[in-house]
Protein backbone atom coordinates (compact mmCIF):
# COMPACT_ATOMS: atom_id res chain seq x y z
CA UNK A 1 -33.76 9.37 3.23
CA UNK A 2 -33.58 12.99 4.00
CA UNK A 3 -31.49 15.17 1.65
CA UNK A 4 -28.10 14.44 2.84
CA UNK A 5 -28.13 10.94 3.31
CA UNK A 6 -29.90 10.55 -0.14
CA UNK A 7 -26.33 12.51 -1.68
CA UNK A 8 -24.53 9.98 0.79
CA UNK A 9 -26.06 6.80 -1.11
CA UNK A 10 -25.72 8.54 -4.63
CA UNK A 11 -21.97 8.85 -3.73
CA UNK A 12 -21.91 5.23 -2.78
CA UNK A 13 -23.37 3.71 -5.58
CA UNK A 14 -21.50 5.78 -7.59
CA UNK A 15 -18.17 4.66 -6.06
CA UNK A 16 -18.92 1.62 -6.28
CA UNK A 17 -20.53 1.53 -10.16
CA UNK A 18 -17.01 3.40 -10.35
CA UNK A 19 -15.14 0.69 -9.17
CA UNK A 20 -17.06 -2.30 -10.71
CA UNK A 21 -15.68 -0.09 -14.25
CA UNK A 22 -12.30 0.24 -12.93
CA UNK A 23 -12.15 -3.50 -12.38
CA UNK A 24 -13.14 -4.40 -15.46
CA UNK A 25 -10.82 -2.35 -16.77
CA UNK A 26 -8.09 -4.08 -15.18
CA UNK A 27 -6.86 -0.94 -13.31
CA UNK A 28 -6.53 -3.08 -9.76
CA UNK A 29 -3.88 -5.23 -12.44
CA UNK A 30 -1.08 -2.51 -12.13
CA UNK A 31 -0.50 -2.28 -7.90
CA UNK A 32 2.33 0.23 -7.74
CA UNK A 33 3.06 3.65 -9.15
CA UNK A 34 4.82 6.64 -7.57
CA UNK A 35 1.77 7.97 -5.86
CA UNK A 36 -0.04 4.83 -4.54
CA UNK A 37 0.16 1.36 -3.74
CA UNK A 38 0.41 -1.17 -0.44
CA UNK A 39 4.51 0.39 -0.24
CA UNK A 40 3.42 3.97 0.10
CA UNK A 41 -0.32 3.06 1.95
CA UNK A 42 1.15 1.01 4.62
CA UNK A 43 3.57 3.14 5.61
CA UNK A 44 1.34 6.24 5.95
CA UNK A 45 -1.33 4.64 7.17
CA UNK A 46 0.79 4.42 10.74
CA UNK A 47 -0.57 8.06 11.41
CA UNK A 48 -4.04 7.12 10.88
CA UNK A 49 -4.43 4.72 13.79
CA UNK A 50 -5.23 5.79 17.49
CA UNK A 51 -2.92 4.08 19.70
CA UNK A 52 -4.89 4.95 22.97
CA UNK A 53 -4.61 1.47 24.84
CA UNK A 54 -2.70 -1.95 24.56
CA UNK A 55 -5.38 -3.54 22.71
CA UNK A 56 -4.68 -1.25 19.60
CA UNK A 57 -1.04 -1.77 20.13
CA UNK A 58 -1.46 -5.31 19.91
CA UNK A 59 -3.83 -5.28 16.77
CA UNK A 60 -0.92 -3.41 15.26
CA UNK A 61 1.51 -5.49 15.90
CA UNK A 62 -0.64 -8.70 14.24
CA UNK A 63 -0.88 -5.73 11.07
CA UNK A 64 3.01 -5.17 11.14
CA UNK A 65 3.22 -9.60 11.09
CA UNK A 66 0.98 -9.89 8.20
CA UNK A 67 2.92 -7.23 5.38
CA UNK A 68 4.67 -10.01 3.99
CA UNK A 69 1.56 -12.13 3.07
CA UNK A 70 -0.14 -8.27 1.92
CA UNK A 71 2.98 -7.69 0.01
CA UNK A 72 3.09 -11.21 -1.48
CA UNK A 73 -0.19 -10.88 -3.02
CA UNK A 74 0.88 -7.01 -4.30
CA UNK A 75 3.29 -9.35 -5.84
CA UNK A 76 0.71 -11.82 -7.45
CA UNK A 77 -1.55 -9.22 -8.85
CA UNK A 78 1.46 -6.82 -10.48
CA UNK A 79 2.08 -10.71 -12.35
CA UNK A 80 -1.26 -10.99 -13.30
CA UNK A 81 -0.85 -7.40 -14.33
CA UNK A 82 2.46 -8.17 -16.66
CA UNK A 83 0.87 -10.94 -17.87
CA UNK A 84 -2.29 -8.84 -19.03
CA UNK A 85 0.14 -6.00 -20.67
CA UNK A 86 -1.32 -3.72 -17.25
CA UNK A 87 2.14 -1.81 -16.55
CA UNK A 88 2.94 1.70 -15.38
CA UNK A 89 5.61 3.31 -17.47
CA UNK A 90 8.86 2.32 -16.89
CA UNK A 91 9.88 5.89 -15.40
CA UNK A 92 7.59 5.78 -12.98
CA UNK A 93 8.18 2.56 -11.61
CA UNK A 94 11.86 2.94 -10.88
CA UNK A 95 10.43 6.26 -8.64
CA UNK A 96 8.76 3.29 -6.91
CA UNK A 97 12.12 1.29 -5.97
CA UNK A 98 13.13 4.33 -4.71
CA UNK A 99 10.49 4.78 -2.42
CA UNK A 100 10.59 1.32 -1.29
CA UNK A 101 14.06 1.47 -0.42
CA UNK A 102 13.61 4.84 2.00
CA UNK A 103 10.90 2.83 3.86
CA UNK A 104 12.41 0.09 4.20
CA UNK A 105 16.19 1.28 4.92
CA UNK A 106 15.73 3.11 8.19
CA UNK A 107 15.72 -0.30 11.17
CA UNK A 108 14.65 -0.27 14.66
CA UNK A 109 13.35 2.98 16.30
CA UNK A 110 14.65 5.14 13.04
CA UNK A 111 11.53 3.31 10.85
CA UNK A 112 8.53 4.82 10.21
CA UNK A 113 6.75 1.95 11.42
CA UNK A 114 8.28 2.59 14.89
CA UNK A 115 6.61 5.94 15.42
CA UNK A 116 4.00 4.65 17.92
CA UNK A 117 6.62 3.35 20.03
CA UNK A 118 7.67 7.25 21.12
CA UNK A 119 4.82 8.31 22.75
CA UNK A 120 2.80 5.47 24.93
CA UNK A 121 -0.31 6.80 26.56
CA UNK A 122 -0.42 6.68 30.07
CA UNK A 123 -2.95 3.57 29.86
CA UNK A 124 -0.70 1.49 28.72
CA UNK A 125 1.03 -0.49 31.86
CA UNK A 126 5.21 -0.26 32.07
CA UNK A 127 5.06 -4.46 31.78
CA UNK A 128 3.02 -4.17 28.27
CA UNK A 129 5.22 -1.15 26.95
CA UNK A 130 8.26 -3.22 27.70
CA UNK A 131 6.72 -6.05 25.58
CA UNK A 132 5.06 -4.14 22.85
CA UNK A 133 8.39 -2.22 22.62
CA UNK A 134 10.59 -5.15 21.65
CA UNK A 135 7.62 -7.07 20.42
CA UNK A 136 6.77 -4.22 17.17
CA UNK A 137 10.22 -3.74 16.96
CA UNK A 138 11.21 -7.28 15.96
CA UNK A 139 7.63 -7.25 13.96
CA UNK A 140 9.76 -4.16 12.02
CA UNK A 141 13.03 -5.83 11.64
CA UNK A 142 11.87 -9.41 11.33
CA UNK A 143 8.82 -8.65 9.09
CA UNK A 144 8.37 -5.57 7.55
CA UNK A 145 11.40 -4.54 6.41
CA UNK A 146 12.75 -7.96 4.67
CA UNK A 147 9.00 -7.62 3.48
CA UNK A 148 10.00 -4.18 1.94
CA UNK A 149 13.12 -5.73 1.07
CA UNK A 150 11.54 -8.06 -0.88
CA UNK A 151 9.27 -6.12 -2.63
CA UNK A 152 11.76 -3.99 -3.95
CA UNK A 153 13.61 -6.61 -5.55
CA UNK A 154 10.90 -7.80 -7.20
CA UNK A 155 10.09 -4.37 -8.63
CA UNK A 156 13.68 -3.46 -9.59
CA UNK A 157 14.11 -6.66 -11.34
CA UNK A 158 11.13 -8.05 -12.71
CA UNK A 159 8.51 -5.37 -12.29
CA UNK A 160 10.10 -2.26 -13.66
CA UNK A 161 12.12 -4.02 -16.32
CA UNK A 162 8.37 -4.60 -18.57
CA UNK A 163 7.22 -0.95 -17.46
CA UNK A 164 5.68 0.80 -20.86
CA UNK A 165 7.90 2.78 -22.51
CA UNK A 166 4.84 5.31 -23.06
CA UNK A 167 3.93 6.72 -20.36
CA UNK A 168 -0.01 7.50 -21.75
CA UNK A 169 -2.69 5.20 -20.87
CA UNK A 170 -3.56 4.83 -25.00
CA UNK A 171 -0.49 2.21 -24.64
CA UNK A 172 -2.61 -0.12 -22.41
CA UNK A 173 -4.89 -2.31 -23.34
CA UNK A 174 -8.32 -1.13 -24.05
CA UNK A 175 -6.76 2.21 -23.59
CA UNK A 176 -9.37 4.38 -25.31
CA UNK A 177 -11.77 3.14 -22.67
CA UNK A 178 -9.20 3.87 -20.17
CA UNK A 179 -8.34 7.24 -21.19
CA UNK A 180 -12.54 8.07 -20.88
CA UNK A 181 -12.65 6.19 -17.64
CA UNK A 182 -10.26 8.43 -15.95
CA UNK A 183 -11.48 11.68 -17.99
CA UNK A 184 -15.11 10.68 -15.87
CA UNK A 185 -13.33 10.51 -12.98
C-alpha cells in the first residue's frame, strides 16, 4: 500500500475494532439521544442526496416509504435497550420528543422532507415532476410523519419514562468499561 492508503486501512480496522467494542458494549442498545439517532439522521440526511435526475427522485421516494419499518426497528432495539438497563438520562430524552415533534409537525411542502420538491433540475420531465410532486408528498404525509408521529409517542411514554436519573455513563451497566471506551475514543 503506499503511505496513504496504508493510514486509510489503519483507520478502517480501527473503526471497525472500534465498533466490534462498542457493540459489545451494548452502546447500539440506547438509539436516541439529543444529538443522534434515525429522528435527527433521517431528517438531515435530505441535504446529503443529489437529486440530479428522476431516478434519484424515485429512489427517494421508496426511502421516504420505508421510515416506518426503519423507525419500527429504532423502536425494537431502544426495548432491547430498556430491557438491558441501556437508557440515556431521562433529561435528555425528553430533548428528543421535542425534536421529534418539530420534524414531524410541519405537513406538505412546509416539511423538511419536502425540500427537494423546490428546486427540480431541468432533467427532470414536467409529466415526472407532476408525479414525484404529489407522489413524495403523500410519501411525507402518509408515511413519514405518522412514522414520526409514532415514534414520538413511544418515546414520550414508554421510552423517556425509564431514562436514568444520572446522567453519567458509571450508571449503565458495565459502566467503568464504558466510561474508558469513550475516554479512547
Amino acid at each position: 500500500f503506499s503511505e496513504s492508503d496504508r493510514l486509510n486501512k489503519e483507520l478502517m480496522v480501527r473503526q471497525l475494532k472500534d465498533g466490534l467494542k462498542a457493540y459489545r458494549l451494548k452502546l447500539d442498545e440506547m438509539p436516541l439521544d439529543q444529538m443522534s439517532g434515525a429522528h435527527i439522521a433521517l431528517a438531515g440526511f435530505v441535504s446529503s442526496i443529489p437529486f440530479n435526475n428522476t431516478k434519484e427522485y424515485d429512489d427517494y421516494l421508496t426511502r421516504l416509504r420505508a421510515v416506518p419499518k426503519a423507525f419500527d426497528q429504532v423502536i425494537g432495539v431502544a426495548k432491547q435497550g430498556m430491557a438491558d438497563k441501556m437508557m440515556p438520562p431521562k433529561y435528555l430524552l425528553e430533548q428528543v420528543v421535542t425534536q421529534i415533534d418539530s420534524i414531524e409537525k410541519p405537513a406538505g411542502m412546509d416539511s423538511v422532507f419536502a425540500e427537494p420538491l423546490k428546486h427540480f433540475p431541468k432533467s427532470v420531465s414536467a409529466a415526472d415532476q407532476k408525479r414525484l410532486h404529489d407522489a413524495i408528498l403523500a410519501a411525507i404525509d402518509d408515511d413519514v410523519r405518522p412514522a414520526y408521529q409514532k415514534l414520538g409517542e413511544f418515546v414520550a411514554k414508554d421510552y423517556a419514562p425509564h431514562g436514568r436519573s444520572q446522567p453519567g455513563v458509571w450508571d449503565l451497566p458495565n459502566g467503568e468499561a464504558i466510561y474508558r471506551f469513550d475516554v479512547e475514543q
